[in-house]
Protein backbone atom coordinates (compact mmCIF):
# COMPACT_ATOMS: atom_id res chain seq x y z
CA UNK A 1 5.66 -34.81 -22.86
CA UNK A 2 9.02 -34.40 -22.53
CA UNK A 3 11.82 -37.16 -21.06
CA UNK A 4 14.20 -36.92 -19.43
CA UNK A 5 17.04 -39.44 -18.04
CA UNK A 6 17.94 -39.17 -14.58
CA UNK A 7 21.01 -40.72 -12.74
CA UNK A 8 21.37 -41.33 -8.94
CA UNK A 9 24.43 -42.48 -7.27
CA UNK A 10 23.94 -43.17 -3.34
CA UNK A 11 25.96 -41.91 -0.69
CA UNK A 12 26.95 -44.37 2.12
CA UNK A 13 24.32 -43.57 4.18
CA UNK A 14 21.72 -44.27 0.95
CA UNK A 15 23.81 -47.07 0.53
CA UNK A 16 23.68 -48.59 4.14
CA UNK A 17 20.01 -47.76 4.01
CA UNK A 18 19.66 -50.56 0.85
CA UNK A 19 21.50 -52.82 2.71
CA UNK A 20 19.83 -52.89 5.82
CA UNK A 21 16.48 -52.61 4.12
CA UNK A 22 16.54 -54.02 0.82
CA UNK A 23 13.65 -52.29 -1.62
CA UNK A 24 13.49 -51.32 -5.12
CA UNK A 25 13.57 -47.52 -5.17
CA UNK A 26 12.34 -47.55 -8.53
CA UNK A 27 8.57 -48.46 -7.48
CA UNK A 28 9.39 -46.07 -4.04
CA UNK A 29 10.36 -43.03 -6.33
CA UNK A 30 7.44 -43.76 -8.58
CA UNK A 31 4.53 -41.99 -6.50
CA UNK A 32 6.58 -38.40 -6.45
CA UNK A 33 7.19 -38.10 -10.21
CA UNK A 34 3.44 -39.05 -10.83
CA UNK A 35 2.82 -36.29 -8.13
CA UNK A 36 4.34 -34.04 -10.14
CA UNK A 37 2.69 -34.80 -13.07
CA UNK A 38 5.62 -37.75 -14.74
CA UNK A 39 5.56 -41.03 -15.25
CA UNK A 40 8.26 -43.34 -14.63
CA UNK A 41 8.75 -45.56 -18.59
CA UNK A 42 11.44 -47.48 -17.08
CA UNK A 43 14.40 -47.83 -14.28
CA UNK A 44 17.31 -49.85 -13.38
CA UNK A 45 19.58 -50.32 -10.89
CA UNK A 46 23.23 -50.30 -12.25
CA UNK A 47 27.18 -50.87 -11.72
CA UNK A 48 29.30 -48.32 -11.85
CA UNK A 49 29.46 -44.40 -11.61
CA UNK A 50 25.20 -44.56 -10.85
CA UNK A 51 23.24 -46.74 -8.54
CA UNK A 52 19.95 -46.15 -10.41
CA UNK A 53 18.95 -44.99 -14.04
CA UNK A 54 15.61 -43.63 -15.14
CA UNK A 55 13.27 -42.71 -17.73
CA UNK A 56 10.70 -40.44 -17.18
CA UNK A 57 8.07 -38.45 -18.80
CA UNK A 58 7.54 -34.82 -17.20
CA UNK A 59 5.71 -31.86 -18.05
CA UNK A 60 8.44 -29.44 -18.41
CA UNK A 61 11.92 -29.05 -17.28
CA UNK A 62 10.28 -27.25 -13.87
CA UNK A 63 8.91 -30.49 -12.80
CA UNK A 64 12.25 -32.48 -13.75
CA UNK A 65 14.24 -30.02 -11.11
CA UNK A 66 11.21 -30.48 -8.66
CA UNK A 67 12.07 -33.91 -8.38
CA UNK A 68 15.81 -33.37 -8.66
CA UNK A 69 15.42 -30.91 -5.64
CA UNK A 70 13.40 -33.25 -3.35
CA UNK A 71 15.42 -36.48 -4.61
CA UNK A 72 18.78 -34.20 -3.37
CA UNK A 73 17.37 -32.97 -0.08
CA UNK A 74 16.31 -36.59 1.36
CA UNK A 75 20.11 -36.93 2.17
CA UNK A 76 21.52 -40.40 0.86
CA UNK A 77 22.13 -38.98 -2.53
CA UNK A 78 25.24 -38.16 -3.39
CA UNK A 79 25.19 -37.52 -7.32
CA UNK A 80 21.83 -36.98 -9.32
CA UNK A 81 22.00 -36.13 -13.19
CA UNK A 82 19.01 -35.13 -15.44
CA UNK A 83 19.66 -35.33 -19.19
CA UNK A 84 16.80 -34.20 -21.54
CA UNK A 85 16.15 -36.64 -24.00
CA UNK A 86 14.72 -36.26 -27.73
CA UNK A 87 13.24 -37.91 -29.95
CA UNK A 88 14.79 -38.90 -33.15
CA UNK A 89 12.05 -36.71 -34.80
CA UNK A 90 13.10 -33.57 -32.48
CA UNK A 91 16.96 -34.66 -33.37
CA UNK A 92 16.54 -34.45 -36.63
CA UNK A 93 13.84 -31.25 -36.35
CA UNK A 94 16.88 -29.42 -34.39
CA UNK A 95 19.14 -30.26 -37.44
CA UNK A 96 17.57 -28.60 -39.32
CA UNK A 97 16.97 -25.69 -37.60
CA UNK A 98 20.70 -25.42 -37.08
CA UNK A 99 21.09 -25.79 -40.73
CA UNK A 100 19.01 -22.59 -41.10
CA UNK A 101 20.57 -21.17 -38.09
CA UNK A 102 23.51 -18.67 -39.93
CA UNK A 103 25.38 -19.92 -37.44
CA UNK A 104 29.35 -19.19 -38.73
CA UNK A 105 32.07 -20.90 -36.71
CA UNK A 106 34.81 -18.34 -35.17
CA UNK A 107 38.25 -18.04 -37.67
CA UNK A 108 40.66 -20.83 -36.66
């Protein structure tokens, strides 16, 4: 299944909302990706540009933007980032496939 990291940054109403009711989001988010067929491997809360980082198994990219949707309609988000993630095995598989690709940069 593919992963995928996604990146939430709070707006101050998201923010407020921690404050005055302290929870880990992590376990609260938890029960929508599995509805969608994910699985949460791990999540943090963090300093800096993001509030919270995950890593998540999903079915396919379809999925990912489900969640990105809902996650971005609740209304206390104010920045939410999915990267797809690979493998070291599908790194090094898409190597090679651009090595085999043809692929000619333009004249410089």
């Amino acid at each position: 299944m593919p992963h995928y990291l996604i990146q939430v940054a709070y707006n101050t109403s998201g923010t407020a909302g921690l404050v005055k009711e302290p929870q880990n989001r992590v376990e609260r988010v938890t029960p929508a990706i599995e509805a969608l067929g994910g699985r949460v491997e791990c999540g943090y809360f963090a300093f800096g540009e993001y509030d919270i980082c995950l890593i998540c198994e999903m079915p396919d990219n379809t999925s990912a933007a489900a969640f990105a949707l809902a996650a971005g309609a609740g209304g206390t988000v104010a920045s939410y980032r999915t990267t797809v993630l690979l493998t070291p095995d599908e790194a090094v598989e898409a190597m090679s496939k651009a090595a085999e690709s043809g692929y000619e940069p333009a004249p410089g």
